[in-house]
PDB file of N, CA and C in Angstrom:
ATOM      1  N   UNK A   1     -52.967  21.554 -61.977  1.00  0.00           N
ATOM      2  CA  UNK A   1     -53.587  20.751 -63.013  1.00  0.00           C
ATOM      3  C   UNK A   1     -54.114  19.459 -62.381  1.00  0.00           C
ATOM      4  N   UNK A   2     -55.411  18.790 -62.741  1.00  0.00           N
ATOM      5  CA  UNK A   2     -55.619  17.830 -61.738  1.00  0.00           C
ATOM      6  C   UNK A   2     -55.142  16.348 -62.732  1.00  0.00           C
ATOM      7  N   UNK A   3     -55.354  15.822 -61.533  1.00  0.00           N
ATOM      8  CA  UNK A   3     -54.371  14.310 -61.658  1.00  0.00           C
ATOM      9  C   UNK A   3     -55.077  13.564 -63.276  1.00  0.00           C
ATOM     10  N   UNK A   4     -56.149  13.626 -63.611  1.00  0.00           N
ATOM     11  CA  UNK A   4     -56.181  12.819 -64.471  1.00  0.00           C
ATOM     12  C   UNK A   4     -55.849  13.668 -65.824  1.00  0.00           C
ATOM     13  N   UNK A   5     -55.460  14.741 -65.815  1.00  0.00           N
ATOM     14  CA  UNK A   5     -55.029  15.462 -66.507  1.00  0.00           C
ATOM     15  C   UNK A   5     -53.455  15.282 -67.168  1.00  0.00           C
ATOM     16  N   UNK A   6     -52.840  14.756 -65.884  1.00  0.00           N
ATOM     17  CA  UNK A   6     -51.396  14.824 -65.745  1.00  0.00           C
ATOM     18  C   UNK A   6     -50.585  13.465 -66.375  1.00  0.00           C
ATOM     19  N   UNK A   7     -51.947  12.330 -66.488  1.00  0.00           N
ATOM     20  CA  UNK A   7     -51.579  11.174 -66.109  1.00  0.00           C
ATOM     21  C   UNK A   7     -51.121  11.056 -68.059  1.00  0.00           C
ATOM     22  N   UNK A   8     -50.643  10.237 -68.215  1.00  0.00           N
ATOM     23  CA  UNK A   8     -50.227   9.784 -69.941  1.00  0.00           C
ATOM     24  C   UNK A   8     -51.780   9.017 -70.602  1.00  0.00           C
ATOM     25  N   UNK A   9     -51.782   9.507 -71.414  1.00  0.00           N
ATOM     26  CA  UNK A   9     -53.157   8.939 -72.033  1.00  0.00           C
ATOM     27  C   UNK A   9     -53.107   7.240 -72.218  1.00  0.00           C
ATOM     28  N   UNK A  10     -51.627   6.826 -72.734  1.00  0.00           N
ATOM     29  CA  UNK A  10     -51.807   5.653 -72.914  1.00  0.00           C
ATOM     30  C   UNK A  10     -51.277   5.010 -71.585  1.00  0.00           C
ATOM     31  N   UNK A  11     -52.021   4.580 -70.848  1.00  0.00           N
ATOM     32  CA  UNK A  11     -52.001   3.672 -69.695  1.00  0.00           C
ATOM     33  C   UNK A  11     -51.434   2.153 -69.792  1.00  0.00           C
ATOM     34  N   UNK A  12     -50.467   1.795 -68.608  1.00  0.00           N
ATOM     35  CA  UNK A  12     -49.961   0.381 -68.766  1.00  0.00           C
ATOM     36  C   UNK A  12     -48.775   0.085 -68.665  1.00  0.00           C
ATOM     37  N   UNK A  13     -47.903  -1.198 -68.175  1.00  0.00           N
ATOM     38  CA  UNK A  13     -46.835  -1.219 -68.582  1.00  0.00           C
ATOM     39  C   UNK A  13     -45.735  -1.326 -69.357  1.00  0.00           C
ATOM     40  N   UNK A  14     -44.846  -0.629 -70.465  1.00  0.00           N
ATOM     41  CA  UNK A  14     -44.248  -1.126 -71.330  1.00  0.00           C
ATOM     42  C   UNK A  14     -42.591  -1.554 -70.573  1.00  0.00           C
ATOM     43  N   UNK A  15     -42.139  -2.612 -70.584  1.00  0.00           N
ATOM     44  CA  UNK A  15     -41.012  -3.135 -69.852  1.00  0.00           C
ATOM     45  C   UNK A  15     -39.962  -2.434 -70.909  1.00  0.00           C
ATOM     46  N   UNK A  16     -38.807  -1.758 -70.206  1.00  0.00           N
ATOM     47  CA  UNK A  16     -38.150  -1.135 -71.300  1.00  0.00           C
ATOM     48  C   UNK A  16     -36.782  -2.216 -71.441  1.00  0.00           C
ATOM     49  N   UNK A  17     -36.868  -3.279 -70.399  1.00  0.00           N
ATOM     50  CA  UNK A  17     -35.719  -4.365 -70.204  1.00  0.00           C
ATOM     51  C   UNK A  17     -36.175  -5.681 -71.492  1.00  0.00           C
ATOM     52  N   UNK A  18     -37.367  -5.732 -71.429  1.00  0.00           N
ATOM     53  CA  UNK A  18     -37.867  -6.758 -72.437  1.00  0.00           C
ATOM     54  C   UNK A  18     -36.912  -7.132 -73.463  1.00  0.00           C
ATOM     55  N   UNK A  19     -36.665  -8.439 -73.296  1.00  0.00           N
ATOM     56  CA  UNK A  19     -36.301  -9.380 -74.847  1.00  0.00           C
ATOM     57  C   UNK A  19     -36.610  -9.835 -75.588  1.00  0.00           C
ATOM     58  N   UNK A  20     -36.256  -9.557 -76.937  1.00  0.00           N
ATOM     59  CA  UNK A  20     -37.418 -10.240 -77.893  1.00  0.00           C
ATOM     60  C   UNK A  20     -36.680 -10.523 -79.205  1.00  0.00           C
ATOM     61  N   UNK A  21     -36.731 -12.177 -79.298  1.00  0.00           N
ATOM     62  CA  UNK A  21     -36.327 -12.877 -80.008  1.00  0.00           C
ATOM     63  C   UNK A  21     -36.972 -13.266 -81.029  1.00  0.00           C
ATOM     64  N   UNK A  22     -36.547 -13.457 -82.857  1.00  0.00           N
ATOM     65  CA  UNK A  22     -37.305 -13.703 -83.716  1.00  0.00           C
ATOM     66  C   UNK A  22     -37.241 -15.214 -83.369  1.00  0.00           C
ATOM     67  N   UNK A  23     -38.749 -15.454 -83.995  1.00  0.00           N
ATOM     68  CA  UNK A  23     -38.552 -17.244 -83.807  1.00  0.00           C
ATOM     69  C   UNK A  23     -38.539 -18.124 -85.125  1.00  0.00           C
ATOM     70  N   UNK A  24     -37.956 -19.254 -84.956  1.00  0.00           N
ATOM     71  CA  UNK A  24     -37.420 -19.702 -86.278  1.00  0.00           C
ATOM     72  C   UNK A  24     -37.617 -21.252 -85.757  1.00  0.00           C
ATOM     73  N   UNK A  25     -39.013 -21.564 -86.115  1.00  0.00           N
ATOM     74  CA  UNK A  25     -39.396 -23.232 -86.396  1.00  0.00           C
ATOM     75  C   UNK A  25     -38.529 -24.359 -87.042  1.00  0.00           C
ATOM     76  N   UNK A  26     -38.911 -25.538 -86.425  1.00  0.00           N
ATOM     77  CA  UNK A  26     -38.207 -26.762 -86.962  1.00  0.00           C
ATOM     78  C   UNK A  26     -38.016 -26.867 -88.894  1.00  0.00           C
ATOM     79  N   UNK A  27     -39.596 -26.398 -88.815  1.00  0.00           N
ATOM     80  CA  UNK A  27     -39.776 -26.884 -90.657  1.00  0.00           C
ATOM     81  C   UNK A  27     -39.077 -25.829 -91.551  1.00  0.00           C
ATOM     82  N   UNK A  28     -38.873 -24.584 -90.885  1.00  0.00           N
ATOM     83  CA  UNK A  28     -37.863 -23.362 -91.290  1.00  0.00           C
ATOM     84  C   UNK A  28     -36.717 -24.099 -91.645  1.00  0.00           C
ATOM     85  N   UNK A  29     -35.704 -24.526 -90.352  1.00  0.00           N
ATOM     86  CA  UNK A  29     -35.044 -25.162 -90.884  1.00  0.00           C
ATOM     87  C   UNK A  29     -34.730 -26.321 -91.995  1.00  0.00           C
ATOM     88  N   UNK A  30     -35.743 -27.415 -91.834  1.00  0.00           N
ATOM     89  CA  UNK A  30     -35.741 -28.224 -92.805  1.00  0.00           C
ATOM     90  C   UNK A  30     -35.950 -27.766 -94.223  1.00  0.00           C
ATOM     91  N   UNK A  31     -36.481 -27.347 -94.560  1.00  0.00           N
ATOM     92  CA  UNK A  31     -36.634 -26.375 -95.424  1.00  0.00           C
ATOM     93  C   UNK A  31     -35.755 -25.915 -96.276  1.00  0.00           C
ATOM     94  N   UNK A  32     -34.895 -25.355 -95.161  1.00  0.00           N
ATOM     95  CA  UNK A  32     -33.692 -24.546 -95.883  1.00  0.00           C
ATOM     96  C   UNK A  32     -32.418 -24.968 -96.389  1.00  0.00           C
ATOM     97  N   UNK A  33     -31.977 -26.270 -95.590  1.00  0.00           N
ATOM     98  CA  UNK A  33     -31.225 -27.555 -95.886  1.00  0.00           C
ATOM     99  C   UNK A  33     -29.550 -27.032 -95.622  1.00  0.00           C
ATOM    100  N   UNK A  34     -29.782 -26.057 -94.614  1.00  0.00           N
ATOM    101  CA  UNK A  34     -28.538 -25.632 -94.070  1.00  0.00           C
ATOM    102  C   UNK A  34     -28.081 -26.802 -93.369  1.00  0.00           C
ATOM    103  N   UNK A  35     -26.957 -27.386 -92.967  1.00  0.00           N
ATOM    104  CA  UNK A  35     -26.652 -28.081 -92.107  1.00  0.00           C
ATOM    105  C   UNK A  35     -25.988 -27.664 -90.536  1.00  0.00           C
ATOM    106  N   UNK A  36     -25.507 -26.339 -90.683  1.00  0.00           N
ATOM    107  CA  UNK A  36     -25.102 -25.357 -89.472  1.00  0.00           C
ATOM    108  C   UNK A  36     -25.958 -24.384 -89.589  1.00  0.00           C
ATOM    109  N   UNK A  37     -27.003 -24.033 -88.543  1.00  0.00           N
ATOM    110  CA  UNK A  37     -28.022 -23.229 -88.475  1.00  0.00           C
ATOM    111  C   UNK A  37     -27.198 -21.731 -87.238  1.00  0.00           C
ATOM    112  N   UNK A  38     -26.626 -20.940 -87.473  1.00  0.00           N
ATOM    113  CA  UNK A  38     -26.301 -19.900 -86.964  1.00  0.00           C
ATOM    114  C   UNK A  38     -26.811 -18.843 -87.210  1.00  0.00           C
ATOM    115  N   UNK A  39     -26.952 -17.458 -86.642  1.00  0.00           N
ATOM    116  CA  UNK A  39     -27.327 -16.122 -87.035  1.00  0.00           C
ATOM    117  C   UNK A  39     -26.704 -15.466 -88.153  1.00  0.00           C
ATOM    118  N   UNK A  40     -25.218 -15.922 -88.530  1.00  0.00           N
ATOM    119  CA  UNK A  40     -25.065 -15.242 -89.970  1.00  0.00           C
ATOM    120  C   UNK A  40     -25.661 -16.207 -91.021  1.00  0.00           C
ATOM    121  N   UNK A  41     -26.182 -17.580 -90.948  1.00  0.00           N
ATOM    122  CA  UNK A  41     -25.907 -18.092 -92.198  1.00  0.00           C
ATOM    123  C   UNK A  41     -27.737 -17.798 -92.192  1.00  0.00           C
ATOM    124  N   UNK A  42     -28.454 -17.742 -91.245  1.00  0.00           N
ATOM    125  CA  UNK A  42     -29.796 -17.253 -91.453  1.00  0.00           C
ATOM    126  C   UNK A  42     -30.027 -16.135 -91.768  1.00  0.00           C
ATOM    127  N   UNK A  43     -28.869 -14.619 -91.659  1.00  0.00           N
ATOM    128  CA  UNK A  43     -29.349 -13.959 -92.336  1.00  0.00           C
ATOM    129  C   UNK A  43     -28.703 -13.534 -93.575  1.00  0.00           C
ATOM    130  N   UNK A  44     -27.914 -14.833 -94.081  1.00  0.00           N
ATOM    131  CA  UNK A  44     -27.400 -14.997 -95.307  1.00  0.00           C
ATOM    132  C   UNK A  44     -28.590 -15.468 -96.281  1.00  0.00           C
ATOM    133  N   UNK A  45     -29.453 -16.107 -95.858  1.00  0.00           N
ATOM    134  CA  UNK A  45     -30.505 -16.598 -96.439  1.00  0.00           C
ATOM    135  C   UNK A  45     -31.349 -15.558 -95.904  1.00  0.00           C
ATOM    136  N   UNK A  46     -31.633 -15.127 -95.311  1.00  0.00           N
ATOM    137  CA  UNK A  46     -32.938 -14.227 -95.280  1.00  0.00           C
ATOM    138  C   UNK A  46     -33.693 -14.631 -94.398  1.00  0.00           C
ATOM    139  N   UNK A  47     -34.075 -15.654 -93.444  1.00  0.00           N
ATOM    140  CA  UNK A  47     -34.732 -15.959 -92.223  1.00  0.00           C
ATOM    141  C   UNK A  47     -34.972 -15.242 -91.250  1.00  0.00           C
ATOM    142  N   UNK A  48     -33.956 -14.073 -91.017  1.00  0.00           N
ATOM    143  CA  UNK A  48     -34.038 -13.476 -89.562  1.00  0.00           C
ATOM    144  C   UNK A  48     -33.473 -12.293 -90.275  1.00  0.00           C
ATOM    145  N   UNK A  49     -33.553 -11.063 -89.260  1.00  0.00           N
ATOM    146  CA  UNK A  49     -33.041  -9.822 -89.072  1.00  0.00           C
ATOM    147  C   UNK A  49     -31.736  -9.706 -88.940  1.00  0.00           C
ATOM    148  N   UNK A  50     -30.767  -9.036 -89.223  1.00  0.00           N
ATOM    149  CA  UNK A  50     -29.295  -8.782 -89.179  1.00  0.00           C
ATOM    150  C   UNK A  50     -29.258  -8.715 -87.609  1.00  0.00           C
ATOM    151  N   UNK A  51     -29.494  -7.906 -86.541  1.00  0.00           N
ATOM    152  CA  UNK A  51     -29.411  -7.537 -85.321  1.00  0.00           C
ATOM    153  C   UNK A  51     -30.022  -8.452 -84.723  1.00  0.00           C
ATOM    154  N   UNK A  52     -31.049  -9.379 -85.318  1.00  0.00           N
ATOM    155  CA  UNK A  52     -31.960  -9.977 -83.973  1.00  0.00           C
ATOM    156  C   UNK A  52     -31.732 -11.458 -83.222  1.00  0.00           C
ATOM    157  N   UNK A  53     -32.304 -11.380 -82.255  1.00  0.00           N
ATOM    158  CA  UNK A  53     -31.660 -12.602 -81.571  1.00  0.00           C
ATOM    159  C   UNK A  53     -32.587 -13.611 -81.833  1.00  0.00           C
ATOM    160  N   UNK A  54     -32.183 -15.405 -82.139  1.00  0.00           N
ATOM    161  CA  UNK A  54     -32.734 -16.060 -82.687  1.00  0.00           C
ATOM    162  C   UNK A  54     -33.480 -17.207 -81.894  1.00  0.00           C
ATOM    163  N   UNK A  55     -34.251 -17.855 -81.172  1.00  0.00           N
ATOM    164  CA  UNK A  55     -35.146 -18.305 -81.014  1.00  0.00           C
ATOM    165  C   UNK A  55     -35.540 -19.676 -81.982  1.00  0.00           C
ATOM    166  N   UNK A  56     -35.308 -21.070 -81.238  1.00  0.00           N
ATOM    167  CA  UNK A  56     -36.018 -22.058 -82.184  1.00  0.00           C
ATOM    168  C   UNK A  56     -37.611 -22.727 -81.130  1.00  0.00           C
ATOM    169  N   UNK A  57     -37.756 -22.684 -82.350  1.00  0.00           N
ATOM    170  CA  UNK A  57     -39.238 -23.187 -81.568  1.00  0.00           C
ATOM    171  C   UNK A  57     -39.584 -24.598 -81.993  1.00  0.00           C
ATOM    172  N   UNK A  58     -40.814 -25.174 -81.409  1.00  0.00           N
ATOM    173  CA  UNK A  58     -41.011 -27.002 -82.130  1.00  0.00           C
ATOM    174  C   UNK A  58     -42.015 -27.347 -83.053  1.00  0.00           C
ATOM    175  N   UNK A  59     -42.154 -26.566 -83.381  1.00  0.00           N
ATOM    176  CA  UNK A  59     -43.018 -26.458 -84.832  1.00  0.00           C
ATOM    177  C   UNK A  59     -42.880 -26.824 -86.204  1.00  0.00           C
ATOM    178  N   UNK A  60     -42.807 -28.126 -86.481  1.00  0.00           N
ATOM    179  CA  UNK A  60     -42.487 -28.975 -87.852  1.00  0.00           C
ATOM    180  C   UNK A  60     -41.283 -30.379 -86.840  1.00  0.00           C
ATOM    181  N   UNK A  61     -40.662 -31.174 -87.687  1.00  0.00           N
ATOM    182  CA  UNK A  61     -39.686 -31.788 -87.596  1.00  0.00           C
ATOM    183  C   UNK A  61     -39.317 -31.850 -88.224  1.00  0.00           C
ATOM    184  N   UNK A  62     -37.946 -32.184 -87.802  1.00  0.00           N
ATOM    185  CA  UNK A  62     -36.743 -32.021 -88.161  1.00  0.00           C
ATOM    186  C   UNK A  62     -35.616 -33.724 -88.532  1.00  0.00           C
ATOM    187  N   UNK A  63     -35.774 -34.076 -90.252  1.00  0.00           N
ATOM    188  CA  UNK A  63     -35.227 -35.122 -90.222  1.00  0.00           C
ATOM    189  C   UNK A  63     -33.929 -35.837 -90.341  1.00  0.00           C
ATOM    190  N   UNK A  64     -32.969 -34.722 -90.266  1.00  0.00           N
ATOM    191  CA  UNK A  64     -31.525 -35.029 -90.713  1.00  0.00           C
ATOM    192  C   UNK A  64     -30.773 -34.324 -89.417  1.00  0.00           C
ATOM    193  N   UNK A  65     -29.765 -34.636 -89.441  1.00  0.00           N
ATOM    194  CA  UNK A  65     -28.728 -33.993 -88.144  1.00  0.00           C
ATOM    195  C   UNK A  65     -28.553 -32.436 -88.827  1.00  0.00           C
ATOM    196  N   UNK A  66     -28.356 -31.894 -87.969  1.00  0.00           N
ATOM    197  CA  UNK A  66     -27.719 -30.263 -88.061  1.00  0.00           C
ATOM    198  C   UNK A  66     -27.328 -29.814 -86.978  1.00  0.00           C
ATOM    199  N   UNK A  67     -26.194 -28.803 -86.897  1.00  0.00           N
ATOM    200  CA  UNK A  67     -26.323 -28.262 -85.539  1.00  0.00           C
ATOM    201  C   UNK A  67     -26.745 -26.772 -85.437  1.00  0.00           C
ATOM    202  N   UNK A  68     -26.913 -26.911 -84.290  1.00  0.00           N
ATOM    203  CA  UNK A  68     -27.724 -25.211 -84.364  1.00  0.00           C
ATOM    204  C   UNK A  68     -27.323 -24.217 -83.174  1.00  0.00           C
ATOM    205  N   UNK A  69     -26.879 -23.383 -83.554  1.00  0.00           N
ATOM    206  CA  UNK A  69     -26.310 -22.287 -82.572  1.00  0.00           C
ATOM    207  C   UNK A  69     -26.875 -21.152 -82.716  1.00  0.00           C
ATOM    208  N   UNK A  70     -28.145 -20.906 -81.656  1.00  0.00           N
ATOM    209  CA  UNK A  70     -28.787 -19.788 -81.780  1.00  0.00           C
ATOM    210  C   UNK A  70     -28.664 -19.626 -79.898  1.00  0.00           C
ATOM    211  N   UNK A  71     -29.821 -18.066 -79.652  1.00  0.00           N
ATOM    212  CA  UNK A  71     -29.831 -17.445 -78.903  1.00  0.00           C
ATOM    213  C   UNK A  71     -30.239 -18.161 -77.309  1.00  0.00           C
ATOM    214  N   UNK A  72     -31.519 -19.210 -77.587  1.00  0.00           N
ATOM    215  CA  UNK A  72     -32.285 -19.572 -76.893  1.00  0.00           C
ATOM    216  C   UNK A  72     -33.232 -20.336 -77.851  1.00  0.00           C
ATOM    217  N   UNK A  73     -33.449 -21.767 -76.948  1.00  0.00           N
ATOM    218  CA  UNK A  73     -34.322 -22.892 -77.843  1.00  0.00           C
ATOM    219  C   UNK A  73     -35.514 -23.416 -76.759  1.00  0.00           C
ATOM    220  N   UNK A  74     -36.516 -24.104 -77.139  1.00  0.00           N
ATOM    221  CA  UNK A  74     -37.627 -24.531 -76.014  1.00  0.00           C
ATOM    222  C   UNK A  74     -37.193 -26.032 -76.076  1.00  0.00           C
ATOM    223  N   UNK A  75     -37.520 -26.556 -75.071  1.00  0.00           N
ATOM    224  CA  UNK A  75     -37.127 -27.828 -74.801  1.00  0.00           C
ATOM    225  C   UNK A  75     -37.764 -28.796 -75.779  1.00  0.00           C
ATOM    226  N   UNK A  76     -38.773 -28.506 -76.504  1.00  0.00           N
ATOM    227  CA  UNK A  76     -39.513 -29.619 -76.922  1.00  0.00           C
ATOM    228  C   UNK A  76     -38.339 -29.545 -78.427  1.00  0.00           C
ATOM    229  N   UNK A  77     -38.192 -28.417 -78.901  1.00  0.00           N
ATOM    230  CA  UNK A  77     -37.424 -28.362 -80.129  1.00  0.00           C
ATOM    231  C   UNK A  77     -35.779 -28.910 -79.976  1.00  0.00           C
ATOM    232  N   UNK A  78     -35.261 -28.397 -78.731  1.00  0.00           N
ATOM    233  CA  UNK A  78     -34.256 -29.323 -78.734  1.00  0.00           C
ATOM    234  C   UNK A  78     -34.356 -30.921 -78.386  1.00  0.00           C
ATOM    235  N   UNK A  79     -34.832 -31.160 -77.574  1.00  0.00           N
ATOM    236  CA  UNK A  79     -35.820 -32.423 -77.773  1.00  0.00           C
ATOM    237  C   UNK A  79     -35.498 -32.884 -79.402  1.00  0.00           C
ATOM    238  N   UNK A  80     -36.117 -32.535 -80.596  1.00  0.00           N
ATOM    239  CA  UNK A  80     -36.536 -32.674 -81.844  1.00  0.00           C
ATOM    240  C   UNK A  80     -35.124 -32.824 -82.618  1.00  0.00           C
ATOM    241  N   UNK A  81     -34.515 -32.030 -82.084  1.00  0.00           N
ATOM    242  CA  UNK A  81     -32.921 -31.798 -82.697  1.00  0.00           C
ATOM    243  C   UNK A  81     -32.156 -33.008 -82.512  1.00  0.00           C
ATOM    244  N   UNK A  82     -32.239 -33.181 -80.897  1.00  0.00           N
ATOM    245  CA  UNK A  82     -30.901 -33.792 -80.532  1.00  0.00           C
ATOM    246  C   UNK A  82     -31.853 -35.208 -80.677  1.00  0.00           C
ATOM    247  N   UNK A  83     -32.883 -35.574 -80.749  1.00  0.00           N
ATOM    248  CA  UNK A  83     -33.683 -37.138 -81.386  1.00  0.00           C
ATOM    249  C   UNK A  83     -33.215 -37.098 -82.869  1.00  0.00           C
ATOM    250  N   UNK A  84     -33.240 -36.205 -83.680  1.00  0.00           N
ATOM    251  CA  UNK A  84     -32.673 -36.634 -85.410  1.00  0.00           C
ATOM    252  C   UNK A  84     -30.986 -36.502 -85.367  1.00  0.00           C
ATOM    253  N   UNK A  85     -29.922 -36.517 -84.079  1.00  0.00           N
ATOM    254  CA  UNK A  85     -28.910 -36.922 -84.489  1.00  0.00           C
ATOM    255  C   UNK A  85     -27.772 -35.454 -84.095  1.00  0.00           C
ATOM    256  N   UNK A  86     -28.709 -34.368 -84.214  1.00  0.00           N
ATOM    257  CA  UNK A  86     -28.281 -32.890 -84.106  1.00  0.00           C
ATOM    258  C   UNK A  86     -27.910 -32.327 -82.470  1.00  0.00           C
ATOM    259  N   UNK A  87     -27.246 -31.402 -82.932  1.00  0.00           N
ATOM    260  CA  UNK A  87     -26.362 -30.449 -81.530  1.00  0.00           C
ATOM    261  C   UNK A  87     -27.414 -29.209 -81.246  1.00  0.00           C
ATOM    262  N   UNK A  88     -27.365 -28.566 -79.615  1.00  0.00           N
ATOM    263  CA  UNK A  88     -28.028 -27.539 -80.003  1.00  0.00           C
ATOM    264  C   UNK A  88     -27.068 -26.935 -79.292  1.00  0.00           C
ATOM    265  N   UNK A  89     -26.709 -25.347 -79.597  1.00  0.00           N
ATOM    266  CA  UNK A  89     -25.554 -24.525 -79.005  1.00  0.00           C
ATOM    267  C   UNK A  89     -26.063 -23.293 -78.359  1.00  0.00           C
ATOM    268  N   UNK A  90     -26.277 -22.916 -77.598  1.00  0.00           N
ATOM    269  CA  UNK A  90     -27.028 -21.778 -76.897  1.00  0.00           C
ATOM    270  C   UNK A  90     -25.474 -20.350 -76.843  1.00  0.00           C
ATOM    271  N   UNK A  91     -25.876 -19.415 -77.740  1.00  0.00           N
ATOM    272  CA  UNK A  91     -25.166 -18.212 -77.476  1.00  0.00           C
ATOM    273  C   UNK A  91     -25.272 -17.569 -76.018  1.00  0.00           C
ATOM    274  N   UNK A  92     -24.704 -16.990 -76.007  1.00  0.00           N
ATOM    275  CA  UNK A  92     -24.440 -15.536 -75.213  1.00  0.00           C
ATOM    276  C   UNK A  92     -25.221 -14.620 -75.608  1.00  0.00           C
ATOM    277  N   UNK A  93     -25.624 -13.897 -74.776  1.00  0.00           N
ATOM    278  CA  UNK A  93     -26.468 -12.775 -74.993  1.00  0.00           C
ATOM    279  C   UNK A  93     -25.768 -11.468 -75.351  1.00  0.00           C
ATOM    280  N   UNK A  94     -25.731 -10.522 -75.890  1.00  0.00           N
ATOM    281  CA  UNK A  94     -24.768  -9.593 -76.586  1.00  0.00           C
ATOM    282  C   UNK A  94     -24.163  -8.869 -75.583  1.00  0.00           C
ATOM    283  N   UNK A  95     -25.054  -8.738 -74.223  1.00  0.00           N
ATOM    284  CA  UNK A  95     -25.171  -7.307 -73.267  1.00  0.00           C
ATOM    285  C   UNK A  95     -24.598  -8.618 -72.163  1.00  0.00           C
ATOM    286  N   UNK A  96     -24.344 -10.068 -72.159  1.00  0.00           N
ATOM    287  CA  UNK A  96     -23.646 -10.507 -71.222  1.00  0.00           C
ATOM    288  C   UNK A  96     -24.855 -10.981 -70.307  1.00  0.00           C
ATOM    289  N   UNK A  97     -24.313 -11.372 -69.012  1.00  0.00           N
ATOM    290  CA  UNK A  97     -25.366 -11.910 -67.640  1.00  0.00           C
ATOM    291  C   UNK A  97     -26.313 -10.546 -67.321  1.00  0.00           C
ATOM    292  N   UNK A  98     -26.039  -9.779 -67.704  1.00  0.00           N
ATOM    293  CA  UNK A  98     -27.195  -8.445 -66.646  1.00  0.00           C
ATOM    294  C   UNK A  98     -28.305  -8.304 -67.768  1.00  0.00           C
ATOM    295  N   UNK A  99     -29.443  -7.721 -67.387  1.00  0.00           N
ATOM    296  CA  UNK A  99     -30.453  -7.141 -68.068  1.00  0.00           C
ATOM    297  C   UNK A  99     -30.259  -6.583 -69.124  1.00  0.00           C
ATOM    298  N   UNK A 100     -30.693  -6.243 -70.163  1.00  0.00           N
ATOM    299  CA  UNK A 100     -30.288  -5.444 -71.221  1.00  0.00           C
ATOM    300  C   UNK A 100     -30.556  -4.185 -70.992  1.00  0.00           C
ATOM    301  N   UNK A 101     -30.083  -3.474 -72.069  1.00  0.00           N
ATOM    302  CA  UNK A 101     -30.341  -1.985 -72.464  1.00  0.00           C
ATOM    303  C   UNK A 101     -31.193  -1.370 -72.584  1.00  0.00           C
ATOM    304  N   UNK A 102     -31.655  -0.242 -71.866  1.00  0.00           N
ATOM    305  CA  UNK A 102     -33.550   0.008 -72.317  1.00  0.00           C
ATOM    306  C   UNK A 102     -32.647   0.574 -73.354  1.00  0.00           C
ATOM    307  N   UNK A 103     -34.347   0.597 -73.865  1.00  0.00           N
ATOM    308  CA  UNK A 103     -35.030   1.035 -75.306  1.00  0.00           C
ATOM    309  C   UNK A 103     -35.715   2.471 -75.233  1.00  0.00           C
ATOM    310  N   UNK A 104     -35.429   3.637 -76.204  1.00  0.00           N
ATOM    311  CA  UNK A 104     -36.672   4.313 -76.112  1.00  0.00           C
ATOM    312  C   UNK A 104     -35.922   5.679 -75.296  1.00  0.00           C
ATOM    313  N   UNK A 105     -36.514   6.459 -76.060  1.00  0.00           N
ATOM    314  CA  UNK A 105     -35.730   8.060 -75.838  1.00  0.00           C
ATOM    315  C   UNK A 105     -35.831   8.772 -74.206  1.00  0.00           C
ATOM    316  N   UNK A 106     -36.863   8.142 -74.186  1.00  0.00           N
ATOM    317  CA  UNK A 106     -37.059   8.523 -72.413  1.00  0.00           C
ATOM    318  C   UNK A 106     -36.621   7.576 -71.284  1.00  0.00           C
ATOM    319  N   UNK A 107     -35.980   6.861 -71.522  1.00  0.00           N
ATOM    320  CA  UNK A 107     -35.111   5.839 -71.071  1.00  0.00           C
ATOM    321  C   UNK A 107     -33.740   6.110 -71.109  1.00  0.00           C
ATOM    322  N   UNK A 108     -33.162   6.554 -72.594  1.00  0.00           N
ATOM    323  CA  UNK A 108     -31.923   6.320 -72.704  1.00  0.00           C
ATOM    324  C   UNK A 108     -31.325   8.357 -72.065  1.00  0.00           C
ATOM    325  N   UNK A 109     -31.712   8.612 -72.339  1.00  0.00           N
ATOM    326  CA  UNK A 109     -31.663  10.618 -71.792  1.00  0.00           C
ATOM    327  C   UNK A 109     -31.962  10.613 -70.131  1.00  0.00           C
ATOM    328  N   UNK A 110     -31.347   9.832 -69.662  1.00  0.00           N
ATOM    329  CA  UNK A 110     -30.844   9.879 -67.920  1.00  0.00           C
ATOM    330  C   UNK A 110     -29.867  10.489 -67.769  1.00  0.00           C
TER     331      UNK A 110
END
C-alpha cells in the first residue's frame, strides 16, 4: 500500500501528556463574594467542572482579601491578590511531580 495511503488523514501533533486547566478570572471571583476560593466551593457554585483543574488568570480586580487555593495562578493575578490583602495557595497536581496520564484509547491499550 503506498505511503500516503497509510499515513492518518488527520495530520499533526496531538500531545497526549497535555494539561488543561479551566480558567477562572479576577472579576469571577469578585463577583461571587466567596471569601475562600477552592475547587469544591467553585464547583459548589457552578464556576468550574467537578474533575477540572483550576487556573486564575488577571482579568478584572480584585477588591477585598480572599484566599485562593487553586491549581496554578499567573503572576500578574497573584500580583492582584496578594496587593488587595489576599493569600494565593498553589495545589498539587492529582498525578503528583511526573507527567500525567495520556488520554485517549490508543494511548491507554499498551
Amino acid at each position: 500500500m503506498p505511503l500516503n495511503m497509510r499515513l492518518p488523514k488527520l495530520r499533526g501533533f496531538n500531545n497526549p501528556f497535555r494539561v488543561e486547566y479551566q480558567a477562572l478570572n479576577l472579576d469571577v471571583i469578585e463577583a461571587s463574594g466567596l471569601d475562600v476560593v477552592d475547587p469544591e466551593s467553585l464547583v459548589a457554585n457552578s464556576l468550574v467542572g467537578k474533575s477540572s483543574l483550576v487556573k486564575v488568570l488577571a482579568r478584572g480586580e480584585v477588591s477585598r482579601a480572599v484566599t485562593v487555593k487553586v491549581h496554578a495562578c499567573s503572576k500578574a493575578a497573584e500580583a492582584a491578590i496578594t496587593a488587595a490583602g489576599g493569600t494565593v495557595e498553589i495545589l498539587p497536581l492529582p498525578w503528583g511531580d511526573r507527567r500525567p496520564p495520556a488520554q485517549g484509547n490508543h494511548l491507554t491499550n499498551r
